[in-house]
PDB file of N, CA and C in Angstrom:
ATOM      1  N   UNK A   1      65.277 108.141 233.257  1.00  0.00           N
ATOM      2  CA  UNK A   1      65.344 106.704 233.143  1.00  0.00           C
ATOM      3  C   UNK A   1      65.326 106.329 231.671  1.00  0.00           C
ATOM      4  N   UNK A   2      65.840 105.057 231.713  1.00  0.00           N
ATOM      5  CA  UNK A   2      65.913 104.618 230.075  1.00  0.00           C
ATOM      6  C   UNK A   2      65.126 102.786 230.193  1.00  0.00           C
ATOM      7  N   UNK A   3      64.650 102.875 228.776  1.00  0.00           N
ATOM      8  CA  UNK A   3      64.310 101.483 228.466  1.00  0.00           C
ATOM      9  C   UNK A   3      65.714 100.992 227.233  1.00  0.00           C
ATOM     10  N   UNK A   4      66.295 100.115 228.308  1.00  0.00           N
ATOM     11  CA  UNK A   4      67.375  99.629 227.549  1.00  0.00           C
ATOM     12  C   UNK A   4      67.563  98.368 227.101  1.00  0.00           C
ATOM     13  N   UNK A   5      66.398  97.377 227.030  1.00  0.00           N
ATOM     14  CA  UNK A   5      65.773  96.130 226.290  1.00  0.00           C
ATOM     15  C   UNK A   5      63.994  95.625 227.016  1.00  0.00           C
ATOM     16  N   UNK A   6      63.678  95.219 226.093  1.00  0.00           N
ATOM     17  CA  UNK A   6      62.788  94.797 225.988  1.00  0.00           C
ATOM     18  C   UNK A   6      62.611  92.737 225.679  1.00  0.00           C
ATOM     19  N   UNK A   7      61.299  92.139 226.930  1.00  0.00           N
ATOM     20  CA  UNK A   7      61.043  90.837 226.783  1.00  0.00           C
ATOM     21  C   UNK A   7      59.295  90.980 225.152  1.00  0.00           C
ATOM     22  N   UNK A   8      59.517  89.957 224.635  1.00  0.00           N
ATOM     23  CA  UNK A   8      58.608  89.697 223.536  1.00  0.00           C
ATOM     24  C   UNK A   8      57.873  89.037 224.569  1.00  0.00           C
ATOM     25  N   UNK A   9      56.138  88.592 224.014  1.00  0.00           N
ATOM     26  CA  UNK A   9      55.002  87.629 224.610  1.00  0.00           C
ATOM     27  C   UNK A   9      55.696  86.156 223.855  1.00  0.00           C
ATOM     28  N   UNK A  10      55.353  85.228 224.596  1.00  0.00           N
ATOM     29  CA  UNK A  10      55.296  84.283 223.787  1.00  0.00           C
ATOM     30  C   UNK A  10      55.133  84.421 222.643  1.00  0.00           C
ATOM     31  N   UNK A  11      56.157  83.776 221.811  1.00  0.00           N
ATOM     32  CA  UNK A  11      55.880  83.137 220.238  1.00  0.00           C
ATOM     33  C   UNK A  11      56.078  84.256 218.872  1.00  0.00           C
ATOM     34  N   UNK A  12      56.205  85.348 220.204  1.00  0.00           N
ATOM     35  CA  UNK A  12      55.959  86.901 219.361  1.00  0.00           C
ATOM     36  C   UNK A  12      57.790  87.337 219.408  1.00  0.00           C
ATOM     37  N   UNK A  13      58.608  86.405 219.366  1.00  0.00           N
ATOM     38  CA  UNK A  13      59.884  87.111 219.175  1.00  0.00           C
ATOM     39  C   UNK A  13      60.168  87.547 218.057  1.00  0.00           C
ATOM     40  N   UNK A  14      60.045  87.891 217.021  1.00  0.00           N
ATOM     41  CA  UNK A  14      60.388  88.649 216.134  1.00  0.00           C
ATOM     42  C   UNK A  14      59.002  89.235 215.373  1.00  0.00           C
ATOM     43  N   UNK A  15      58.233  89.390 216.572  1.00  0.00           N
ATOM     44  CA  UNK A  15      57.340  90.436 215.938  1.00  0.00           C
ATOM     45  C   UNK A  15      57.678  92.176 215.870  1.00  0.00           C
ATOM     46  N   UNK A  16      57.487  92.683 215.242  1.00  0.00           N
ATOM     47  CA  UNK A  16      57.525  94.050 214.894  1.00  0.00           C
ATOM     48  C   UNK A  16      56.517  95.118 215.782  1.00  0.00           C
ATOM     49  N   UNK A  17      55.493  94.556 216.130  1.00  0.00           N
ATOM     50  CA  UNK A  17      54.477  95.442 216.852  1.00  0.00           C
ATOM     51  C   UNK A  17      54.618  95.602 218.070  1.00  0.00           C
ATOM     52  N   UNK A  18      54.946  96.929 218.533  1.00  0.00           N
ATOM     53  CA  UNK A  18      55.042  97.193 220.443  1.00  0.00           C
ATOM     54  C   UNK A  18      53.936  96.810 221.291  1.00  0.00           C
ATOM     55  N   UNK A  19      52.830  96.605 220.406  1.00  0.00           N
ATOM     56  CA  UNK A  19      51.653  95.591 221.445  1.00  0.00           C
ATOM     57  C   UNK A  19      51.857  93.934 221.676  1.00  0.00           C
ATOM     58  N   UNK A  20      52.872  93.170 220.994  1.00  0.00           N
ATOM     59  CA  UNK A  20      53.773  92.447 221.026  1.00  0.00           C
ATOM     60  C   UNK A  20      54.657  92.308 222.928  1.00  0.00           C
ATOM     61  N   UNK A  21      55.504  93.777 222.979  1.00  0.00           N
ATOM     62  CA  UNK A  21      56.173  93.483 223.913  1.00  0.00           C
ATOM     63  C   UNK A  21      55.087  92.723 225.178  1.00  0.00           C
ATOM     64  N   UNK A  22      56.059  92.014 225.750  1.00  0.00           N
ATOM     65  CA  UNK A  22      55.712  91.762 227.363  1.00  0.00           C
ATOM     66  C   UNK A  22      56.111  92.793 228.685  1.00  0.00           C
ATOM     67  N   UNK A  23      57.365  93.222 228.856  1.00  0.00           N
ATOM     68  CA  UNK A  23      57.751  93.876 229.342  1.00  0.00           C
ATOM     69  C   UNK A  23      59.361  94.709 228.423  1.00  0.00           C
ATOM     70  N   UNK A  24      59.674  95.720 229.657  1.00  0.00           N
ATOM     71  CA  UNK A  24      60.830  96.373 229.072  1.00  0.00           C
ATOM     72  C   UNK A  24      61.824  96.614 230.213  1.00  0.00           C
ATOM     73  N   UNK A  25      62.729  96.753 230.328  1.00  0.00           N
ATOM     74  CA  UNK A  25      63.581  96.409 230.993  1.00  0.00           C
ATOM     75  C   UNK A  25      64.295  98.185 231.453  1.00  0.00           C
ATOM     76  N   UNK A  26      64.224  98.962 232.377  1.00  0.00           N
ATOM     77  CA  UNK A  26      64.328 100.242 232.587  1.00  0.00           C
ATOM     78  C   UNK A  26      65.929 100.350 233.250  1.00  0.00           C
ATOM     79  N   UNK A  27      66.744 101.271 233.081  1.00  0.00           N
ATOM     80  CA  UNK A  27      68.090 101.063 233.576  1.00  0.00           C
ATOM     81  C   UNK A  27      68.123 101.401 235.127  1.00  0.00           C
ATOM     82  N   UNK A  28      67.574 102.412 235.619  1.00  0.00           N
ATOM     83  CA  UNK A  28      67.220 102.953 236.648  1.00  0.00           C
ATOM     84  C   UNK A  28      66.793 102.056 237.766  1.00  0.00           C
ATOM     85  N   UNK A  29      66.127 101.206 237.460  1.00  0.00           N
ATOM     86  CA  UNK A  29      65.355 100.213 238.400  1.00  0.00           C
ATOM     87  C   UNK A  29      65.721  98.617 238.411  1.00  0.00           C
ATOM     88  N   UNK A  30      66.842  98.572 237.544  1.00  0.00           N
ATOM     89  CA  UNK A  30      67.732  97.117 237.116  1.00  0.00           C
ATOM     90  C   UNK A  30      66.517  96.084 237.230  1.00  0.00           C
ATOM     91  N   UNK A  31      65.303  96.235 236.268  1.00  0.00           N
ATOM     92  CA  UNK A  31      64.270  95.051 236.115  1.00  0.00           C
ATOM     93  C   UNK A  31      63.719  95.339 235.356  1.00  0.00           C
ATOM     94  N   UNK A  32      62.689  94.099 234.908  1.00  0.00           N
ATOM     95  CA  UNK A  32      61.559  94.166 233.905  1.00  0.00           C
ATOM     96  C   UNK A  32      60.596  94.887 234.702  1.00  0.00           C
ATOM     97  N   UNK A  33      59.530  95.796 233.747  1.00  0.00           N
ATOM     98  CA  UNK A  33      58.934  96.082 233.943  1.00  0.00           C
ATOM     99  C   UNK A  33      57.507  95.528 233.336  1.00  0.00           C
ATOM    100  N   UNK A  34      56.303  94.822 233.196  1.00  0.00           N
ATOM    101  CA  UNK A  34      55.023  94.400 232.552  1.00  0.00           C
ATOM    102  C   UNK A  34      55.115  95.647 232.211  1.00  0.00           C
ATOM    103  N   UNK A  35      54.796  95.722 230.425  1.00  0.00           N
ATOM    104  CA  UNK A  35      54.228  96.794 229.931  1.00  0.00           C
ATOM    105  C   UNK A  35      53.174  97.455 230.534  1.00  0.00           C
ATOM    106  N   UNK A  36      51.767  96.911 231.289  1.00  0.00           N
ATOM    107  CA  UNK A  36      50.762  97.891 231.554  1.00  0.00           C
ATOM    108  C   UNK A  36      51.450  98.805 233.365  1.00  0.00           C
ATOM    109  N   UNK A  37      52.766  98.321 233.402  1.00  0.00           N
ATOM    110  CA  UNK A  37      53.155  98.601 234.706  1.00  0.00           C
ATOM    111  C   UNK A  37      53.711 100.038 234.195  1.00  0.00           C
ATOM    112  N   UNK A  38      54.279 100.020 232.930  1.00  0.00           N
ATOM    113  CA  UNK A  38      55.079 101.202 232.792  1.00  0.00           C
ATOM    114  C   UNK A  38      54.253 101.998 231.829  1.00  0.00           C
ATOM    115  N   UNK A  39      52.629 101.353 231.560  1.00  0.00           N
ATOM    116  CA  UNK A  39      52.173 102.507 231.279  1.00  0.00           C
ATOM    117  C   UNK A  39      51.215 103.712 232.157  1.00  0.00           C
ATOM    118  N   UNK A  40      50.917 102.232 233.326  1.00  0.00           N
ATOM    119  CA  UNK A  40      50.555 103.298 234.479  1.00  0.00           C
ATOM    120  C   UNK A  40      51.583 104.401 235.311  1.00  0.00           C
ATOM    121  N   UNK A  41      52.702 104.052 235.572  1.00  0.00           N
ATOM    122  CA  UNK A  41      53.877 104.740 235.166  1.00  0.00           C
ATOM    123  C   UNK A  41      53.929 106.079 235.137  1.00  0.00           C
ATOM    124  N   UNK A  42      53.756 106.166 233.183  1.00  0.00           N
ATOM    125  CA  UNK A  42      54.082 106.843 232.829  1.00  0.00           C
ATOM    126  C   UNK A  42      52.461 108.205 232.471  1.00  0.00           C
ATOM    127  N   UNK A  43      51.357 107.842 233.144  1.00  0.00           N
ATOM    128  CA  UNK A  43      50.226 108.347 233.091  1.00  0.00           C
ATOM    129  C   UNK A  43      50.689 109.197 234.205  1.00  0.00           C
ATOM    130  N   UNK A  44      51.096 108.704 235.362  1.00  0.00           N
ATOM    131  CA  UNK A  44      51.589 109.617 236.195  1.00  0.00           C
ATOM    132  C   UNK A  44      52.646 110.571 236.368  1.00  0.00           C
ATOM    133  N   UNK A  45      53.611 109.925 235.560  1.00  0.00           N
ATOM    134  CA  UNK A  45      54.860 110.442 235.467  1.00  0.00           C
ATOM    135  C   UNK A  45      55.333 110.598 233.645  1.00  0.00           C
ATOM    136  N   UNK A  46      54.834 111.748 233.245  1.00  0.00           N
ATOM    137  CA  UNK A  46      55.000 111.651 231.709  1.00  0.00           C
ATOM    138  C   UNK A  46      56.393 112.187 231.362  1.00  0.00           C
ATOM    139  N   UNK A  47      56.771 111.946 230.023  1.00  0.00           N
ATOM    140  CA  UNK A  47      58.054 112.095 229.905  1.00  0.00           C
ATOM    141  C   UNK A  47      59.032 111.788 230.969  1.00  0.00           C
ATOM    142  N   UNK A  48      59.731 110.531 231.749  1.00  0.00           N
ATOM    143  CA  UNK A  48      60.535 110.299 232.449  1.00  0.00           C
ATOM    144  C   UNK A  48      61.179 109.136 231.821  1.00  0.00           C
ATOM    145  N   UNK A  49      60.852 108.216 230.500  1.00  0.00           N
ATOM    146  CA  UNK A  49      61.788 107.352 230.231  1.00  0.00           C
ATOM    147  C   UNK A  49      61.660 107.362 228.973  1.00  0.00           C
ATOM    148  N   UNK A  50      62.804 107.317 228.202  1.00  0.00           N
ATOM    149  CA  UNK A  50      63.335 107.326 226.831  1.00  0.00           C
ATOM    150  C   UNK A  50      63.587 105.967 227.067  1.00  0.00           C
ATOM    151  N   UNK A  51      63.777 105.910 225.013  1.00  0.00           N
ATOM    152  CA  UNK A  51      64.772 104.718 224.236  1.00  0.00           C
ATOM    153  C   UNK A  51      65.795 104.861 224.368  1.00  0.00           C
ATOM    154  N   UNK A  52      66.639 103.789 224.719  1.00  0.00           N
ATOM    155  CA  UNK A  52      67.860 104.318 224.967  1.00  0.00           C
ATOM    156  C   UNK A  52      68.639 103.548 223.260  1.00  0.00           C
ATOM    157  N   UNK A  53      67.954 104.816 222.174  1.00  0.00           N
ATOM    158  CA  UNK A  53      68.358 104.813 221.374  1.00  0.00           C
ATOM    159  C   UNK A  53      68.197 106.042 220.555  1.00  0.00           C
ATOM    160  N   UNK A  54      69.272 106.987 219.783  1.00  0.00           N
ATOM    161  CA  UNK A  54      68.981 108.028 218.810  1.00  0.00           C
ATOM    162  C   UNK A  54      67.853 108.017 218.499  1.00  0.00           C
ATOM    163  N   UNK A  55      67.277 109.133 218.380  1.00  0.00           N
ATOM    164  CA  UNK A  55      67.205 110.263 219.289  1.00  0.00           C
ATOM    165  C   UNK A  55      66.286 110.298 220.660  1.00  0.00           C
ATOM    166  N   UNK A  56      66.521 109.611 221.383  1.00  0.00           N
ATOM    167  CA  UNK A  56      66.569 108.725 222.583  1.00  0.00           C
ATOM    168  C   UNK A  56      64.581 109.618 222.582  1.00  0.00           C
ATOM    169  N   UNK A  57      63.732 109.189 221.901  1.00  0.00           N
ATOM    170  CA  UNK A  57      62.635 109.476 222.204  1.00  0.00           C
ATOM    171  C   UNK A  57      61.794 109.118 223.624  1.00  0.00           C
ATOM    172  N   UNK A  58      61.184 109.789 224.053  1.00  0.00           N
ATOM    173  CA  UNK A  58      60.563 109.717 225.191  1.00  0.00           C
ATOM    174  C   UNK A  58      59.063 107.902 224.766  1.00  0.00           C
ATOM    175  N   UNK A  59      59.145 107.381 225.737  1.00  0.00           N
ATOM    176  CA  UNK A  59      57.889 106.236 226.071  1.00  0.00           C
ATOM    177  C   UNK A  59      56.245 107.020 226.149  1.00  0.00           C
ATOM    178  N   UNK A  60      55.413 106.649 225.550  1.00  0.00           N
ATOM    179  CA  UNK A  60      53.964 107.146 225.688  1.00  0.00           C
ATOM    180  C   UNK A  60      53.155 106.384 226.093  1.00  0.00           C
ATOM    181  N   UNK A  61      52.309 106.184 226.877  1.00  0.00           N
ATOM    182  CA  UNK A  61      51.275 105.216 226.992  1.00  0.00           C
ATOM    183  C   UNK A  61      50.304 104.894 225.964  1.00  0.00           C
ATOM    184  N   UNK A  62      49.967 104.076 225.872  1.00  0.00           N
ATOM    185  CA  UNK A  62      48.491 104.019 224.245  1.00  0.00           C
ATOM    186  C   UNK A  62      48.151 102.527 224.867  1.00  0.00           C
ATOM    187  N   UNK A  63      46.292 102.672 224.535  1.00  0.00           N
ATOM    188  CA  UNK A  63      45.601 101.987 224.516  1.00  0.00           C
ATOM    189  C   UNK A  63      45.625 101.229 223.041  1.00  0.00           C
ATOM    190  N   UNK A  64      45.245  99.528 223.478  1.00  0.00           N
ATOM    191  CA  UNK A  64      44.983  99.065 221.942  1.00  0.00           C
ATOM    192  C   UNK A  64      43.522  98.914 221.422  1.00  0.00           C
ATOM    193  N   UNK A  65      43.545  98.193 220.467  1.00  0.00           N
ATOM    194  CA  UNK A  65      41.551  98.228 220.175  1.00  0.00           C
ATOM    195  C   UNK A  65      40.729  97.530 220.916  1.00  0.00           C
ATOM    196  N   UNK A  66      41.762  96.701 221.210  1.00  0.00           N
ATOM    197  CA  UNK A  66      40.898  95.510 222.552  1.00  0.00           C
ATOM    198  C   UNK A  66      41.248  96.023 223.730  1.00  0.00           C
ATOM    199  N   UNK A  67      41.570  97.452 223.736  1.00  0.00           N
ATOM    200  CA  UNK A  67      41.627  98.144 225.253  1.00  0.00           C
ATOM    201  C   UNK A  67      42.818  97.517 226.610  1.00  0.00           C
ATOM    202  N   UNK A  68      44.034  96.935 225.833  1.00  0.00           N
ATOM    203  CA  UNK A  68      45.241  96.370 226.480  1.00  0.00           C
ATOM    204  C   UNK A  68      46.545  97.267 226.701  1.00  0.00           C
ATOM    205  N   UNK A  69      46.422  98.013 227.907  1.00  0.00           N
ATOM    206  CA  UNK A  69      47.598  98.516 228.299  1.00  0.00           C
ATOM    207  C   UNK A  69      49.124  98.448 227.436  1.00  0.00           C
ATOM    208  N   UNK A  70      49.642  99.204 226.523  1.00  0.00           N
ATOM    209  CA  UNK A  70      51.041  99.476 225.948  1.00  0.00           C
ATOM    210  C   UNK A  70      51.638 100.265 226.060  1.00  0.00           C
ATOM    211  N   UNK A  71      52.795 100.424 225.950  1.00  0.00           N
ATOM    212  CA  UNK A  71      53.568 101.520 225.667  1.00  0.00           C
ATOM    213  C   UNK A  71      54.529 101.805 224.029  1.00  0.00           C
ATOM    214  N   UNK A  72      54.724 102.844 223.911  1.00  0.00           N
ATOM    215  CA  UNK A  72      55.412 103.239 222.043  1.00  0.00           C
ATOM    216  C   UNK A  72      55.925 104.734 222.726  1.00  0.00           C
ATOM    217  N   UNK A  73      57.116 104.081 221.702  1.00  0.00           N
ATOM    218  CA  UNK A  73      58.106 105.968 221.603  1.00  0.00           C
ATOM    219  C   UNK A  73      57.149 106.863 220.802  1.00  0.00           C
ATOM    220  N   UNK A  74      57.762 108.162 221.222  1.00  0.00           N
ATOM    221  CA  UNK A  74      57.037 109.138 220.340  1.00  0.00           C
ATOM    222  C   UNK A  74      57.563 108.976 218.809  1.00  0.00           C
ATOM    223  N   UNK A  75      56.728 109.078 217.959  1.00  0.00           N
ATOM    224  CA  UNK A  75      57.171 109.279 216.557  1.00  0.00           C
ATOM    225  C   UNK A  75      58.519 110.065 216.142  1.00  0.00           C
ATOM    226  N   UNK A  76      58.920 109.548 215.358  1.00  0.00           N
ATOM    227  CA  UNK A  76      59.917 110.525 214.746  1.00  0.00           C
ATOM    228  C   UNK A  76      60.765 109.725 213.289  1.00  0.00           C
ATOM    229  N   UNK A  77      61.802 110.038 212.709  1.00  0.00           N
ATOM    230  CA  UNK A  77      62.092 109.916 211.787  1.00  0.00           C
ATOM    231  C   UNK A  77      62.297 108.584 211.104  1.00  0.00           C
ATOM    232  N   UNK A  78      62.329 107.713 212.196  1.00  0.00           N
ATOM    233  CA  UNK A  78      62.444 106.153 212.043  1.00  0.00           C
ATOM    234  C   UNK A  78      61.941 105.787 211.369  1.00  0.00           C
ATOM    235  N   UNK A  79      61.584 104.785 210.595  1.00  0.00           N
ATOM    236  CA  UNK A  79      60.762 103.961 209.882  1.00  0.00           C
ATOM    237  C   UNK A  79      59.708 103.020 210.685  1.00  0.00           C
ATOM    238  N   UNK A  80      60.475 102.631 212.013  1.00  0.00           N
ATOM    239  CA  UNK A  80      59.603 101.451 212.982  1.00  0.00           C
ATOM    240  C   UNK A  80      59.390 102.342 214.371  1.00  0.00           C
ATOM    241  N   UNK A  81      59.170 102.005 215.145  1.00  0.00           N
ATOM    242  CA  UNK A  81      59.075 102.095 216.350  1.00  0.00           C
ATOM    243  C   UNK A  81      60.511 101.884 217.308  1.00  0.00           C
ATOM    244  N   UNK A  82      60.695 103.315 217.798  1.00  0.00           N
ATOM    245  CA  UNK A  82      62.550 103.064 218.458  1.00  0.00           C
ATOM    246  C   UNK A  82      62.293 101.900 219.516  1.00  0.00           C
ATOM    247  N   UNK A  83      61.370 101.239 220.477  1.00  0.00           N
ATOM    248  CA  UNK A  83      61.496 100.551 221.402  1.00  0.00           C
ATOM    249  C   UNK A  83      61.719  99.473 220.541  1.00  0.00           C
ATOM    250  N   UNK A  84      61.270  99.054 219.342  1.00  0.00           N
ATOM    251  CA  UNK A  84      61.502  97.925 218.633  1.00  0.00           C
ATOM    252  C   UNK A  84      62.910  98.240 217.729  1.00  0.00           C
ATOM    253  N   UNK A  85      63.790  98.065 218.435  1.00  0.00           N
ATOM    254  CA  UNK A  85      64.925  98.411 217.953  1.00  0.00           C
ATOM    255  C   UNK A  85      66.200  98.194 218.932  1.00  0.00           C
ATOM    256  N   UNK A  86      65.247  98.017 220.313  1.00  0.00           N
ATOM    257  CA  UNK A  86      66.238  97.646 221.050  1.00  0.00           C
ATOM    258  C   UNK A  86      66.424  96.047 221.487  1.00  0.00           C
ATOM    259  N   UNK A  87      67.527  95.619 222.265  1.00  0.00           N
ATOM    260  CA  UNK A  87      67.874  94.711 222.114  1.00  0.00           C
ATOM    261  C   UNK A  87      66.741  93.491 222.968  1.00  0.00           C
ATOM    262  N   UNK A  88      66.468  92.271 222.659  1.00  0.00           N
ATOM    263  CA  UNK A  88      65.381  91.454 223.096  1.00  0.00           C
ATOM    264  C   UNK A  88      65.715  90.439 223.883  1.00  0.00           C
ATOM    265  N   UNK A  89      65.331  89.830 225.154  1.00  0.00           N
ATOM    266  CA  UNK A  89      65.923  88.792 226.060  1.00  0.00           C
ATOM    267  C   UNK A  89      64.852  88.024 225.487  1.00  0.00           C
TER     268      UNK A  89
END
């Protein structure tokens, strides 16, 4: 499966931070998904959805400091975060 756009929270459209997103939008399942939906998800089911962007990194689950369900690509050569890179409704 792929995350092939992503919805912002309120007010947060051109924020930069993936604790930002609201949901992400998976190709497989033609819908949004609530971020803490696809990080329970992916606790169960690890490695099953990439960015559907070079080098199509796999989705991770991560907790924030205030303990709020997210999801983030795995690291790699980027400068930002590949989910923040894809396109935003």
């Amino acid at each position: 499966m792929k995350a092939i756009k992503i919805k912002m929270k309120r007010n947060c459209g051109n924020s930069g931070n993936v604790q930002d997103i609201d949901s992400v939008y998976i190709d497989q399942t033609s819908t949004y998904w609530k971020k803490s939906e696809v990080y329970d998800y992916l606790q169960k089911f690890p490695k099953t959805i990439t960015v559907n962007i070079s080098p199509y990194p796999y989705l991770i689950p991560a907790i924030s400091s205030q303990g709020e369900k997210y999801v983030r690509s795995v690291a790699n050569s980027t400068s930002k975060d590949n989910l923040m890179m894809l396109p935003r409704e």
